[in-house]
N, C-alpha and C. Protein backbone atom coordinates (compact mmCIF):
# COMPACT_ATOMS: atom_id res chain seq x y z
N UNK A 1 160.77 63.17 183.08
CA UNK A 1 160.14 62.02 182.49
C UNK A 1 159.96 62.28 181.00
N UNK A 2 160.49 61.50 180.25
CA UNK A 2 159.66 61.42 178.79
C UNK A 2 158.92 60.99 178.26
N UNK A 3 157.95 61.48 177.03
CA UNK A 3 157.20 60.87 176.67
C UNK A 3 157.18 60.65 175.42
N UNK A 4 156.11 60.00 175.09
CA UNK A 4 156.04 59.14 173.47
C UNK A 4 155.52 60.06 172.62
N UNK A 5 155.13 60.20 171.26
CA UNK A 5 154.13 61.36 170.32
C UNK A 5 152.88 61.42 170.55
N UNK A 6 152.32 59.92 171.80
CA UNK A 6 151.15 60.02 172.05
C UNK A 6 150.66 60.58 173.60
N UNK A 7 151.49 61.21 174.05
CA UNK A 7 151.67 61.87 175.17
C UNK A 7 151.77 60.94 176.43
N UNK A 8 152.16 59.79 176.25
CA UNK A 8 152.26 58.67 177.17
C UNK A 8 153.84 58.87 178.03
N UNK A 9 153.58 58.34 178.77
CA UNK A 9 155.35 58.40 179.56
C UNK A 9 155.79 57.00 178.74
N UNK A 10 157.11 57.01 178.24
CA UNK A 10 158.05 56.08 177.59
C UNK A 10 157.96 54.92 178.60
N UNK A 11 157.98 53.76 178.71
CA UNK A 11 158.04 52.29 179.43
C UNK A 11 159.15 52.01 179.37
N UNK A 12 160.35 52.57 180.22
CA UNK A 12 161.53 51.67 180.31
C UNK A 12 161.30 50.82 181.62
N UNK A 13 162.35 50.66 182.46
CA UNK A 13 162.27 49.57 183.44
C UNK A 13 161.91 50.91 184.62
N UNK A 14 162.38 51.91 184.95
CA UNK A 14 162.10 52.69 185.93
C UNK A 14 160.67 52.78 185.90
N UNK A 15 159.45 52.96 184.93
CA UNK A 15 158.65 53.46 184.42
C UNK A 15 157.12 52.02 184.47
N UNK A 16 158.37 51.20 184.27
CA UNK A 16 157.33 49.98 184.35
C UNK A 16 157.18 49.29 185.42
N UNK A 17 158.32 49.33 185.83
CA UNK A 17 158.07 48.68 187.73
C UNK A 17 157.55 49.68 188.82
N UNK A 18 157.39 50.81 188.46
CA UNK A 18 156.66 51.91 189.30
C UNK A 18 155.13 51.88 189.00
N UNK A 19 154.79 51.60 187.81
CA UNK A 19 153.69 51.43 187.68
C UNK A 19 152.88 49.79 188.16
N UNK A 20 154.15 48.77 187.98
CA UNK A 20 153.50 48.00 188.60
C UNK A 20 153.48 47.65 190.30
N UNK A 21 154.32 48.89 190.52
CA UNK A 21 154.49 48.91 192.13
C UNK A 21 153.05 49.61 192.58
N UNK A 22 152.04 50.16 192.16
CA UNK A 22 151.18 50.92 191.73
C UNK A 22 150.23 49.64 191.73
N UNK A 23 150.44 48.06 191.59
CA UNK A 23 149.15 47.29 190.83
C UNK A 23 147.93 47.47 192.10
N UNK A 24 148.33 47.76 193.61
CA UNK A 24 147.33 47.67 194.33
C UNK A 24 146.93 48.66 195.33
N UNK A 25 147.32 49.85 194.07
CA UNK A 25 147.26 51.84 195.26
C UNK A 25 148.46 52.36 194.95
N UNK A 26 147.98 53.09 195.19
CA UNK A 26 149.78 54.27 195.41
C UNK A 26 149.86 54.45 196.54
N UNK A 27 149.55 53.10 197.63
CA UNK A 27 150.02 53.74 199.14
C UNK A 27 150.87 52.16 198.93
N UNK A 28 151.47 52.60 200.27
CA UNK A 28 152.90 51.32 200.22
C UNK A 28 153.79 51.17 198.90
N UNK A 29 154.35 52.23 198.55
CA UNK A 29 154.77 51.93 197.63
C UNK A 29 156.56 51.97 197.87
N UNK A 30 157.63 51.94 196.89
CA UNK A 30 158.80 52.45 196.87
C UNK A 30 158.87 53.51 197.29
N UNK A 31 160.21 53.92 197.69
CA UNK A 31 160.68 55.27 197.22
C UNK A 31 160.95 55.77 196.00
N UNK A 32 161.88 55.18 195.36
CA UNK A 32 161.56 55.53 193.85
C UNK A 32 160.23 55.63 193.58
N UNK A 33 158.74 54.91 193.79
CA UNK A 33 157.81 55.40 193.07
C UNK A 33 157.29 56.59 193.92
N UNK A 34 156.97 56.51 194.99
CA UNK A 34 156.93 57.84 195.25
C UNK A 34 157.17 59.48 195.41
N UNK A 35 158.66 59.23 194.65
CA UNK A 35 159.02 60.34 193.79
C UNK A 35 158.19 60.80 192.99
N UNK A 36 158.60 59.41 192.02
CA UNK A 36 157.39 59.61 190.76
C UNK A 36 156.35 59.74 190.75
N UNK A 37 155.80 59.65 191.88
CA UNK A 37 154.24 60.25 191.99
C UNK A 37 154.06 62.03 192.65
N UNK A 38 155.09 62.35 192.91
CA UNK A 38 155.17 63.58 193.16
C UNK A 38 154.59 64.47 191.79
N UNK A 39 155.14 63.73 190.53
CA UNK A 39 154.70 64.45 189.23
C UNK A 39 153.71 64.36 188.98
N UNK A 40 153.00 65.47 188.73
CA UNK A 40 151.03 65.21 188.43
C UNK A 40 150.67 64.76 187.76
N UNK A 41 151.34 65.07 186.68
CA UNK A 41 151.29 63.64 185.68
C UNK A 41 151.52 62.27 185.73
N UNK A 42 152.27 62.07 186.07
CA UNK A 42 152.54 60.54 186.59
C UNK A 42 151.51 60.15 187.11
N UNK A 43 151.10 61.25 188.75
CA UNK A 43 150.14 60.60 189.38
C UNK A 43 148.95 60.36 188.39
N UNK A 44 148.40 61.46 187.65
CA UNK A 44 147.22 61.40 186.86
C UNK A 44 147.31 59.86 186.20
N UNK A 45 148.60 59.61 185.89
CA UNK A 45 148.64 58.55 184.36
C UNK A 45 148.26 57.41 185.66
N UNK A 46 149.10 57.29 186.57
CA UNK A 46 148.45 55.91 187.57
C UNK A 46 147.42 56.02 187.93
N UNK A 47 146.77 56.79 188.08
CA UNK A 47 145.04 57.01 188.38
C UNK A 47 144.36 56.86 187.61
N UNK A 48 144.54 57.03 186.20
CA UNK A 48 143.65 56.78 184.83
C UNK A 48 143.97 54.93 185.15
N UNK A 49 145.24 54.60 185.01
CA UNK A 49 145.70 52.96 184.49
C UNK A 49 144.59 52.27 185.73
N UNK A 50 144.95 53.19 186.99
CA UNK A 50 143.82 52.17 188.08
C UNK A 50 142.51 51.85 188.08
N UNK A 51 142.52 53.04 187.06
CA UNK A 51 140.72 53.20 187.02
C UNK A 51 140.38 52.11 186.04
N UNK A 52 140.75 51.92 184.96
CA UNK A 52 140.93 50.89 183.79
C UNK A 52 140.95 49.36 184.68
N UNK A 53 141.98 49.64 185.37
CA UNK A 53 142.39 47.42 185.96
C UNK A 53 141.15 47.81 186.61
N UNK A 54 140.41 48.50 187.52
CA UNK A 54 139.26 47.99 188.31
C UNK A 54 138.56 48.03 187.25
N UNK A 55 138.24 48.31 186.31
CA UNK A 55 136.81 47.85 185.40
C UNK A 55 137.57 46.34 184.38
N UNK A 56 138.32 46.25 184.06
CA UNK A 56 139.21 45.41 183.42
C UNK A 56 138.65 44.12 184.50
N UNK A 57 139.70 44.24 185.81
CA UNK A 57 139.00 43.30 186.82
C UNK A 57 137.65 42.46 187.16
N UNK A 58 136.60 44.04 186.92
CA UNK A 58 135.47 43.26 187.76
C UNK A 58 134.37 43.24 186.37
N UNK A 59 135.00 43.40 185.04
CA UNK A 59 134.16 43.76 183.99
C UNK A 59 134.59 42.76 182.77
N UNK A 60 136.08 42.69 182.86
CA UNK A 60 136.52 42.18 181.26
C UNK A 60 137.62 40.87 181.88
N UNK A 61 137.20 40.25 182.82
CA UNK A 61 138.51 39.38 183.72
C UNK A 61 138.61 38.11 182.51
N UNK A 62 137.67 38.02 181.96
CA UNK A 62 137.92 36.89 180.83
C UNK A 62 139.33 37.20 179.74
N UNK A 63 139.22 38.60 179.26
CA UNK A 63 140.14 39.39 178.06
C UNK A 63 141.54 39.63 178.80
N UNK A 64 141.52 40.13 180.58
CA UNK A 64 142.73 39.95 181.06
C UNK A 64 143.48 38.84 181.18
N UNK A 65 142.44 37.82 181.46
CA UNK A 65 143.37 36.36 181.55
C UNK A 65 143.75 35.61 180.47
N UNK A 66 143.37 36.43 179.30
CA UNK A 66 144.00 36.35 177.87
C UNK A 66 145.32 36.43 178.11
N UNK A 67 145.77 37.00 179.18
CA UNK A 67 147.29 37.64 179.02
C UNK A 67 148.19 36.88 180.10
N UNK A 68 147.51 35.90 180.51
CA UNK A 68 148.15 34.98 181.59
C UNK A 68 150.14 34.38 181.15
N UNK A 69 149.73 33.76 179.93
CA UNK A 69 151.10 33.36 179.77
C UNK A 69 152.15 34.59 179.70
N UNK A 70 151.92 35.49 179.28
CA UNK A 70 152.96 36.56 179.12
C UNK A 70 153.07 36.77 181.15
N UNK A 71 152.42 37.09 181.44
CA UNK A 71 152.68 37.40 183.13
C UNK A 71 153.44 36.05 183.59
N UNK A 72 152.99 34.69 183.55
CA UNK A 72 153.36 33.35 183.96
C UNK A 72 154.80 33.35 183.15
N UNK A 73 155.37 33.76 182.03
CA UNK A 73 156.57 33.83 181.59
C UNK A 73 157.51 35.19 181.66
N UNK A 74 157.07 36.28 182.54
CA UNK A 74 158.08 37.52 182.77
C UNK A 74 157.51 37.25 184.35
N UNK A 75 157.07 37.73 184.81
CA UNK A 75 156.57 38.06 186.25
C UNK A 75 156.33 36.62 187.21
N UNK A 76 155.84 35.93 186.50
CA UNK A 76 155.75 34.85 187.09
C UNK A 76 156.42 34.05 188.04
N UNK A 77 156.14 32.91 188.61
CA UNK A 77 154.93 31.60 188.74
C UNK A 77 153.92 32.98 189.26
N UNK A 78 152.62 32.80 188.89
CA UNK A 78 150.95 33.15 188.90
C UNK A 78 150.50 32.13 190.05
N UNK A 79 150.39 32.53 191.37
CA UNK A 79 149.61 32.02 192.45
C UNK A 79 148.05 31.41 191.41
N UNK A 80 147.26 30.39 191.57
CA UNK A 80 145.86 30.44 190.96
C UNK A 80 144.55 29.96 192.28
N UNK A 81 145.37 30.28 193.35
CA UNK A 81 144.41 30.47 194.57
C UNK A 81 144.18 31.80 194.99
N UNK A 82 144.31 32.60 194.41
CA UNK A 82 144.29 34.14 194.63
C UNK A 82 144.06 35.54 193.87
N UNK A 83 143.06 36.39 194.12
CA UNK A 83 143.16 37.26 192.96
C UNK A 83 144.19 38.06 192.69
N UNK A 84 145.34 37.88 193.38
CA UNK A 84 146.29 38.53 192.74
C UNK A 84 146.82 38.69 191.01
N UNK A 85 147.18 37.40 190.89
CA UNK A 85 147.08 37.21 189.06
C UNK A 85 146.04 38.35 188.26
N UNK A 86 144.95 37.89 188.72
CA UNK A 86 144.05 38.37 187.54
C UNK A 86 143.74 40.41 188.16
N UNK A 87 144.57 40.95 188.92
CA UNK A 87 144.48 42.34 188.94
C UNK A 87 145.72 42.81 188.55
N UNK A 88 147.00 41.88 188.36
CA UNK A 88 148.32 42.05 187.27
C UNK A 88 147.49 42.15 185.88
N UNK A 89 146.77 41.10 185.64
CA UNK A 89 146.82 40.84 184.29
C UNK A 89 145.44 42.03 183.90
N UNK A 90 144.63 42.67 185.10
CA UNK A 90 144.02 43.59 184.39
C UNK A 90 144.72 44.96 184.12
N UNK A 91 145.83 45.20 185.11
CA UNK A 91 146.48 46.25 185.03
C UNK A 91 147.01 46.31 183.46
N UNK A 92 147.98 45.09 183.12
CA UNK A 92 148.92 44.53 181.95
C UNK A 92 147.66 45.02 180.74
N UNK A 93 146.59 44.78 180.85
CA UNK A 93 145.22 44.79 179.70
C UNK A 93 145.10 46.18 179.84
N UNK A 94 145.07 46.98 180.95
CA UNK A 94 145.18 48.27 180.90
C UNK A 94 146.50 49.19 179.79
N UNK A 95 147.28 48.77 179.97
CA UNK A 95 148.77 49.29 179.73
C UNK A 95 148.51 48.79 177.89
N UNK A 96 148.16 47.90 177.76
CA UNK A 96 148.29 46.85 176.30
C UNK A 96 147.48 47.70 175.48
N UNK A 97 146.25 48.25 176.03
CA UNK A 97 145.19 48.84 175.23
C UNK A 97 145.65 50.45 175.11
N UNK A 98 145.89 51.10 176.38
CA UNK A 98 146.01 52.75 176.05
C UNK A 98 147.06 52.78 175.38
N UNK A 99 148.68 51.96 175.40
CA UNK A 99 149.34 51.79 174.33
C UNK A 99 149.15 51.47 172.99
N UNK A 100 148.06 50.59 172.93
CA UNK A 100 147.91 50.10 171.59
C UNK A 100 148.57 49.02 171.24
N UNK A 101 149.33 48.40 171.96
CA UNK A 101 150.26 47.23 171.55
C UNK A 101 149.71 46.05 171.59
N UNK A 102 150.95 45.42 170.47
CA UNK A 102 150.64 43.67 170.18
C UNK A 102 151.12 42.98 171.59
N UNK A 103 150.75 41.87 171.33
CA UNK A 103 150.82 41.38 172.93
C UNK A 103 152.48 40.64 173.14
N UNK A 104 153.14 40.64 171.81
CA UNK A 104 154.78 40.77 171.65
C UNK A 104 155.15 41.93 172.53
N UNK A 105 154.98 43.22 172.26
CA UNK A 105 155.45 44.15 172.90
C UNK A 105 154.97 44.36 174.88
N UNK A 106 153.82 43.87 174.53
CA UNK A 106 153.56 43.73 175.98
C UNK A 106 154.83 42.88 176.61
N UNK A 107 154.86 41.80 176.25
CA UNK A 107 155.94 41.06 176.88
C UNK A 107 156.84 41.30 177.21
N UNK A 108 157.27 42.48 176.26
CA UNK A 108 158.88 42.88 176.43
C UNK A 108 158.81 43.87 177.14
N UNK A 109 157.50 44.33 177.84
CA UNK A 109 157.50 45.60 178.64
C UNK A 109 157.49 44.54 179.99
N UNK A 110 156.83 43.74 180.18
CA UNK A 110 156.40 43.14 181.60
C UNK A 110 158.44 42.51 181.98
N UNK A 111 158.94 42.16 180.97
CA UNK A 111 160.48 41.68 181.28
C UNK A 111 161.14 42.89 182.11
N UNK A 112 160.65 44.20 181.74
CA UNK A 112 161.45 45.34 182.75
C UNK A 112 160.65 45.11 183.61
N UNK A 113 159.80 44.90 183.95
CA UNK A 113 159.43 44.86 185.73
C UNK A 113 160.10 43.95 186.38
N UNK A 114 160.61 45.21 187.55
CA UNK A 114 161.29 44.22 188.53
C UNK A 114 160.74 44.18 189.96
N UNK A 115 159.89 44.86 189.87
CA UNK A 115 158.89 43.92 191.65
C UNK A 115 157.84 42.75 191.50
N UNK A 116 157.41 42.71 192.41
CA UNK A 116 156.79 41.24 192.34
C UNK A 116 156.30 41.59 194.28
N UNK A 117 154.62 41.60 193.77
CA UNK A 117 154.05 41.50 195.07
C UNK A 117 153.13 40.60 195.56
């Protein structure tokens, strides 16, 4: 796995759909992600990001649903009878902040995800 100068794992598409295969546990997941969770790091980095969407979720759900259109235009249609949406979009608020990124770059990270649960 590589990482960035800020000791982050790089966000390509392997990297970003494992993590969002990840939006609800690291149980049921891929095989590919469960490789990747073999690495302690990895696992550590999905355990920090989970810990973040549950306070994101049940703490900051106003600032995640800031981020609705970017999810409703890569990941999307957004169910709005369900909390599913808004524990994407706290995960996505997770990822946006320990990166540091504009919400341009978010976008272009959520376009490599390719699951959808």
């Amino acid at each position: 796995m590589n990482y960035n100068d800020r000791g982050l794992p790089i966000l390509n598409e392997v990297i970003a759909t494992a993590i969002f295969d990840c939006v609800y546990g690291i149980e049921n997941v891929s095989s590919e992600t469960t490789k990747l969770l073999k690495d302690e790091n990895f696992k550590l980095f999905i355990m920090a990001l989970n810990a973040q969407q549950e306070f994101n979720y049940h703490v900051r759900a106003e600032q995640a649903c800031e981020l609705y259109t970017i999810f409703e235009e890569t990941v999307g249609p957004m169910e709005s009878n369900s909390d599913g949406p808004i524990i994407w979009m706290a995960l996505g608020l997770a990822i946006k902040e320990l990166y540091g990124m504009r919400r341009s770059t978010l976008k272009e990270v959520m376009k490599m995800v390719e699951i959808r649960k």
